[in-house]
Protein backbone atom coordinates (compact mmCIF):
# COMPACT_ATOMS: atom_id res chain seq x y z
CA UNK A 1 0.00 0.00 0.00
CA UNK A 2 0.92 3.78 -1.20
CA UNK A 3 0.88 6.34 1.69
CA UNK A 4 -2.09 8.41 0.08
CA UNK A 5 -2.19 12.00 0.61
CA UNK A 6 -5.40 12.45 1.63
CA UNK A 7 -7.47 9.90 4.06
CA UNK A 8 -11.19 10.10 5.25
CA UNK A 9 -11.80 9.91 9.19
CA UNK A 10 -15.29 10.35 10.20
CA UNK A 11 -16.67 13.40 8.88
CA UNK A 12 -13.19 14.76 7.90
CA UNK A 13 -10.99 14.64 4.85
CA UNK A 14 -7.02 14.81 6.57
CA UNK A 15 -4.03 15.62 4.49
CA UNK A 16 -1.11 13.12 4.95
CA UNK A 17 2.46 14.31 4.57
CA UNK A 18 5.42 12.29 4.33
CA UNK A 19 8.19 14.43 6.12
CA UNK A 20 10.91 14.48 8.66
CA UNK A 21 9.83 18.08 10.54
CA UNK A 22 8.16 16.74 12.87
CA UNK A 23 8.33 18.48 16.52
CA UNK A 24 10.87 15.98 19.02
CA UNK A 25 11.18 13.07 17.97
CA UNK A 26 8.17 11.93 16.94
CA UNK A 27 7.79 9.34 14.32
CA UNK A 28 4.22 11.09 13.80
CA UNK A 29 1.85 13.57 14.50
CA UNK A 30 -2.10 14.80 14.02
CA UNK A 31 -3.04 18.24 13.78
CA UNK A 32 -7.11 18.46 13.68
CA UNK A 33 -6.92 21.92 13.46
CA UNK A 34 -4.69 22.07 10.18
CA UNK A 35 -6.39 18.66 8.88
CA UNK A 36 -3.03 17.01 8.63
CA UNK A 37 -1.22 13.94 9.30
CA UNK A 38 2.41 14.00 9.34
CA UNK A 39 4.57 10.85 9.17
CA UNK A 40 8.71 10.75 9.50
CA UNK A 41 10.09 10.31 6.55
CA UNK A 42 13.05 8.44 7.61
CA UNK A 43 10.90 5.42 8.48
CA UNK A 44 10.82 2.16 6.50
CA UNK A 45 7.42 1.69 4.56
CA UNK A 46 5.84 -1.08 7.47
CA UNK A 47 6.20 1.80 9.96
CA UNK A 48 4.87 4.37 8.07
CA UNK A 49 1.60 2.33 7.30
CA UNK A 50 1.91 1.70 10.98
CA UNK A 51 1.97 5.33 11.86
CA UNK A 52 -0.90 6.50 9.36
CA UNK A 53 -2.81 3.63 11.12
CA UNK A 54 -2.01 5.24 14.56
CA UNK A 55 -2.76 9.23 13.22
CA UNK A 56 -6.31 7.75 11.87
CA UNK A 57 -7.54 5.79 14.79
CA UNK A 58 -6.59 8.52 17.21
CA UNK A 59 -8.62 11.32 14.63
CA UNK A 60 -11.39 8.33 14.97
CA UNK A 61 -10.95 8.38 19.10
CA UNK A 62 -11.26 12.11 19.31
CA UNK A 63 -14.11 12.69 16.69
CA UNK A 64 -16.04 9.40 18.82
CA UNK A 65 -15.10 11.18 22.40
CA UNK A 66 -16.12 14.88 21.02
CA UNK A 67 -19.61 13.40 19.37
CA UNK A 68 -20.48 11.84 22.83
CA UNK A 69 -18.46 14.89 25.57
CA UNK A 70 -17.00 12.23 27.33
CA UNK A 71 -13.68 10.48 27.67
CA UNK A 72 -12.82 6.93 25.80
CA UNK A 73 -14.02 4.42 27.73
CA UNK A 74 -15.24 0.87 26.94
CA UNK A 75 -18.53 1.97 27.08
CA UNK A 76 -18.11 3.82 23.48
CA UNK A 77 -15.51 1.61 21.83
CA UNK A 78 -18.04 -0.29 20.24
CA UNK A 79 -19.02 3.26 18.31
CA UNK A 80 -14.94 3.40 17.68
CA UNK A 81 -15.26 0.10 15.68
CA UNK A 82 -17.73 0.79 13.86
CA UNK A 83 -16.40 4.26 12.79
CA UNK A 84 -13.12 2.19 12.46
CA UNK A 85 -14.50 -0.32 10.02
CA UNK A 86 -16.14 2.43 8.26
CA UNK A 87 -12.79 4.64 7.95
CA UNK A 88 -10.62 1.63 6.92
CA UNK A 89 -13.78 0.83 4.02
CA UNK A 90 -14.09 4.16 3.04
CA UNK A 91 -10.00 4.68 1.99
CA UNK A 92 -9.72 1.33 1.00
CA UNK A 93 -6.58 0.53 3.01
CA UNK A 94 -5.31 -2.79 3.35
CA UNK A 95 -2.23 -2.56 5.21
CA UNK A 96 -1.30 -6.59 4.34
CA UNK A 97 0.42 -5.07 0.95
C-alpha cells in the first residue's frame, strides 16, 4: 500500500504528509486543526503504514469522544469500531500489501 495524501476519518478529509519536521522526535503527528497527518520520513514503509494507522484511529478516538463529551471508555468503543470499520472501508486501506 501507497501512503495516500489524503485519508477520510469520520466526517473529515485529513491531508497526509510524508516528512521528517516533525516536533521531538516523533515518528508522527495529528493536527485536527490544520487537517493534517504528518509521518517521518526516515521510516521504513511497514512503519509508516503503521503510523498513518495510529494518526487515523486517534482522529477516529477524538471525533467518537467529542460526538459523545465524554472520555474513551469501553462503554463507546463499540461506536470506535464501527467508525473504524467504516474509515478503513471508506479509503480502501489494506495494510497486508
Amino acid at each position: 500500500m501507497k501512503i495516500p495524501n489524503k485519508v477520510s476519518v469520520g466526517p473529515f478529509t485529513l491531508k497526509v504528509k510524508v516528512t521528517d519536521d516533525l516536533p521531538n522526535e516523533s515518528w508522527g503527528n495529528l493536527v485536527m486543526e490544520t487537517g493534517t497527518i504528518s509521518i517521518k520520513k526516515s521510516l521504513d514503509h511497514d512503519q509508516q503504514k503503521e503510523i498513518l494507522l495510529h494518526e487515523m484511529c486517534e482522529g477516529l478516538v477524538r471525533y467518537v469522544c467529542y460526538m459523545m463529551d465524554e472520555k474513551f471508555t469501553h462503554k463507546n468503543f463499540e461506536r470506535f469500531n464501527t467508525a473504524l470499520y467504516g474509515m478503513l472501508k471508506d479509503n480502501k486501506l489494506n495494510f497486508g500489501e
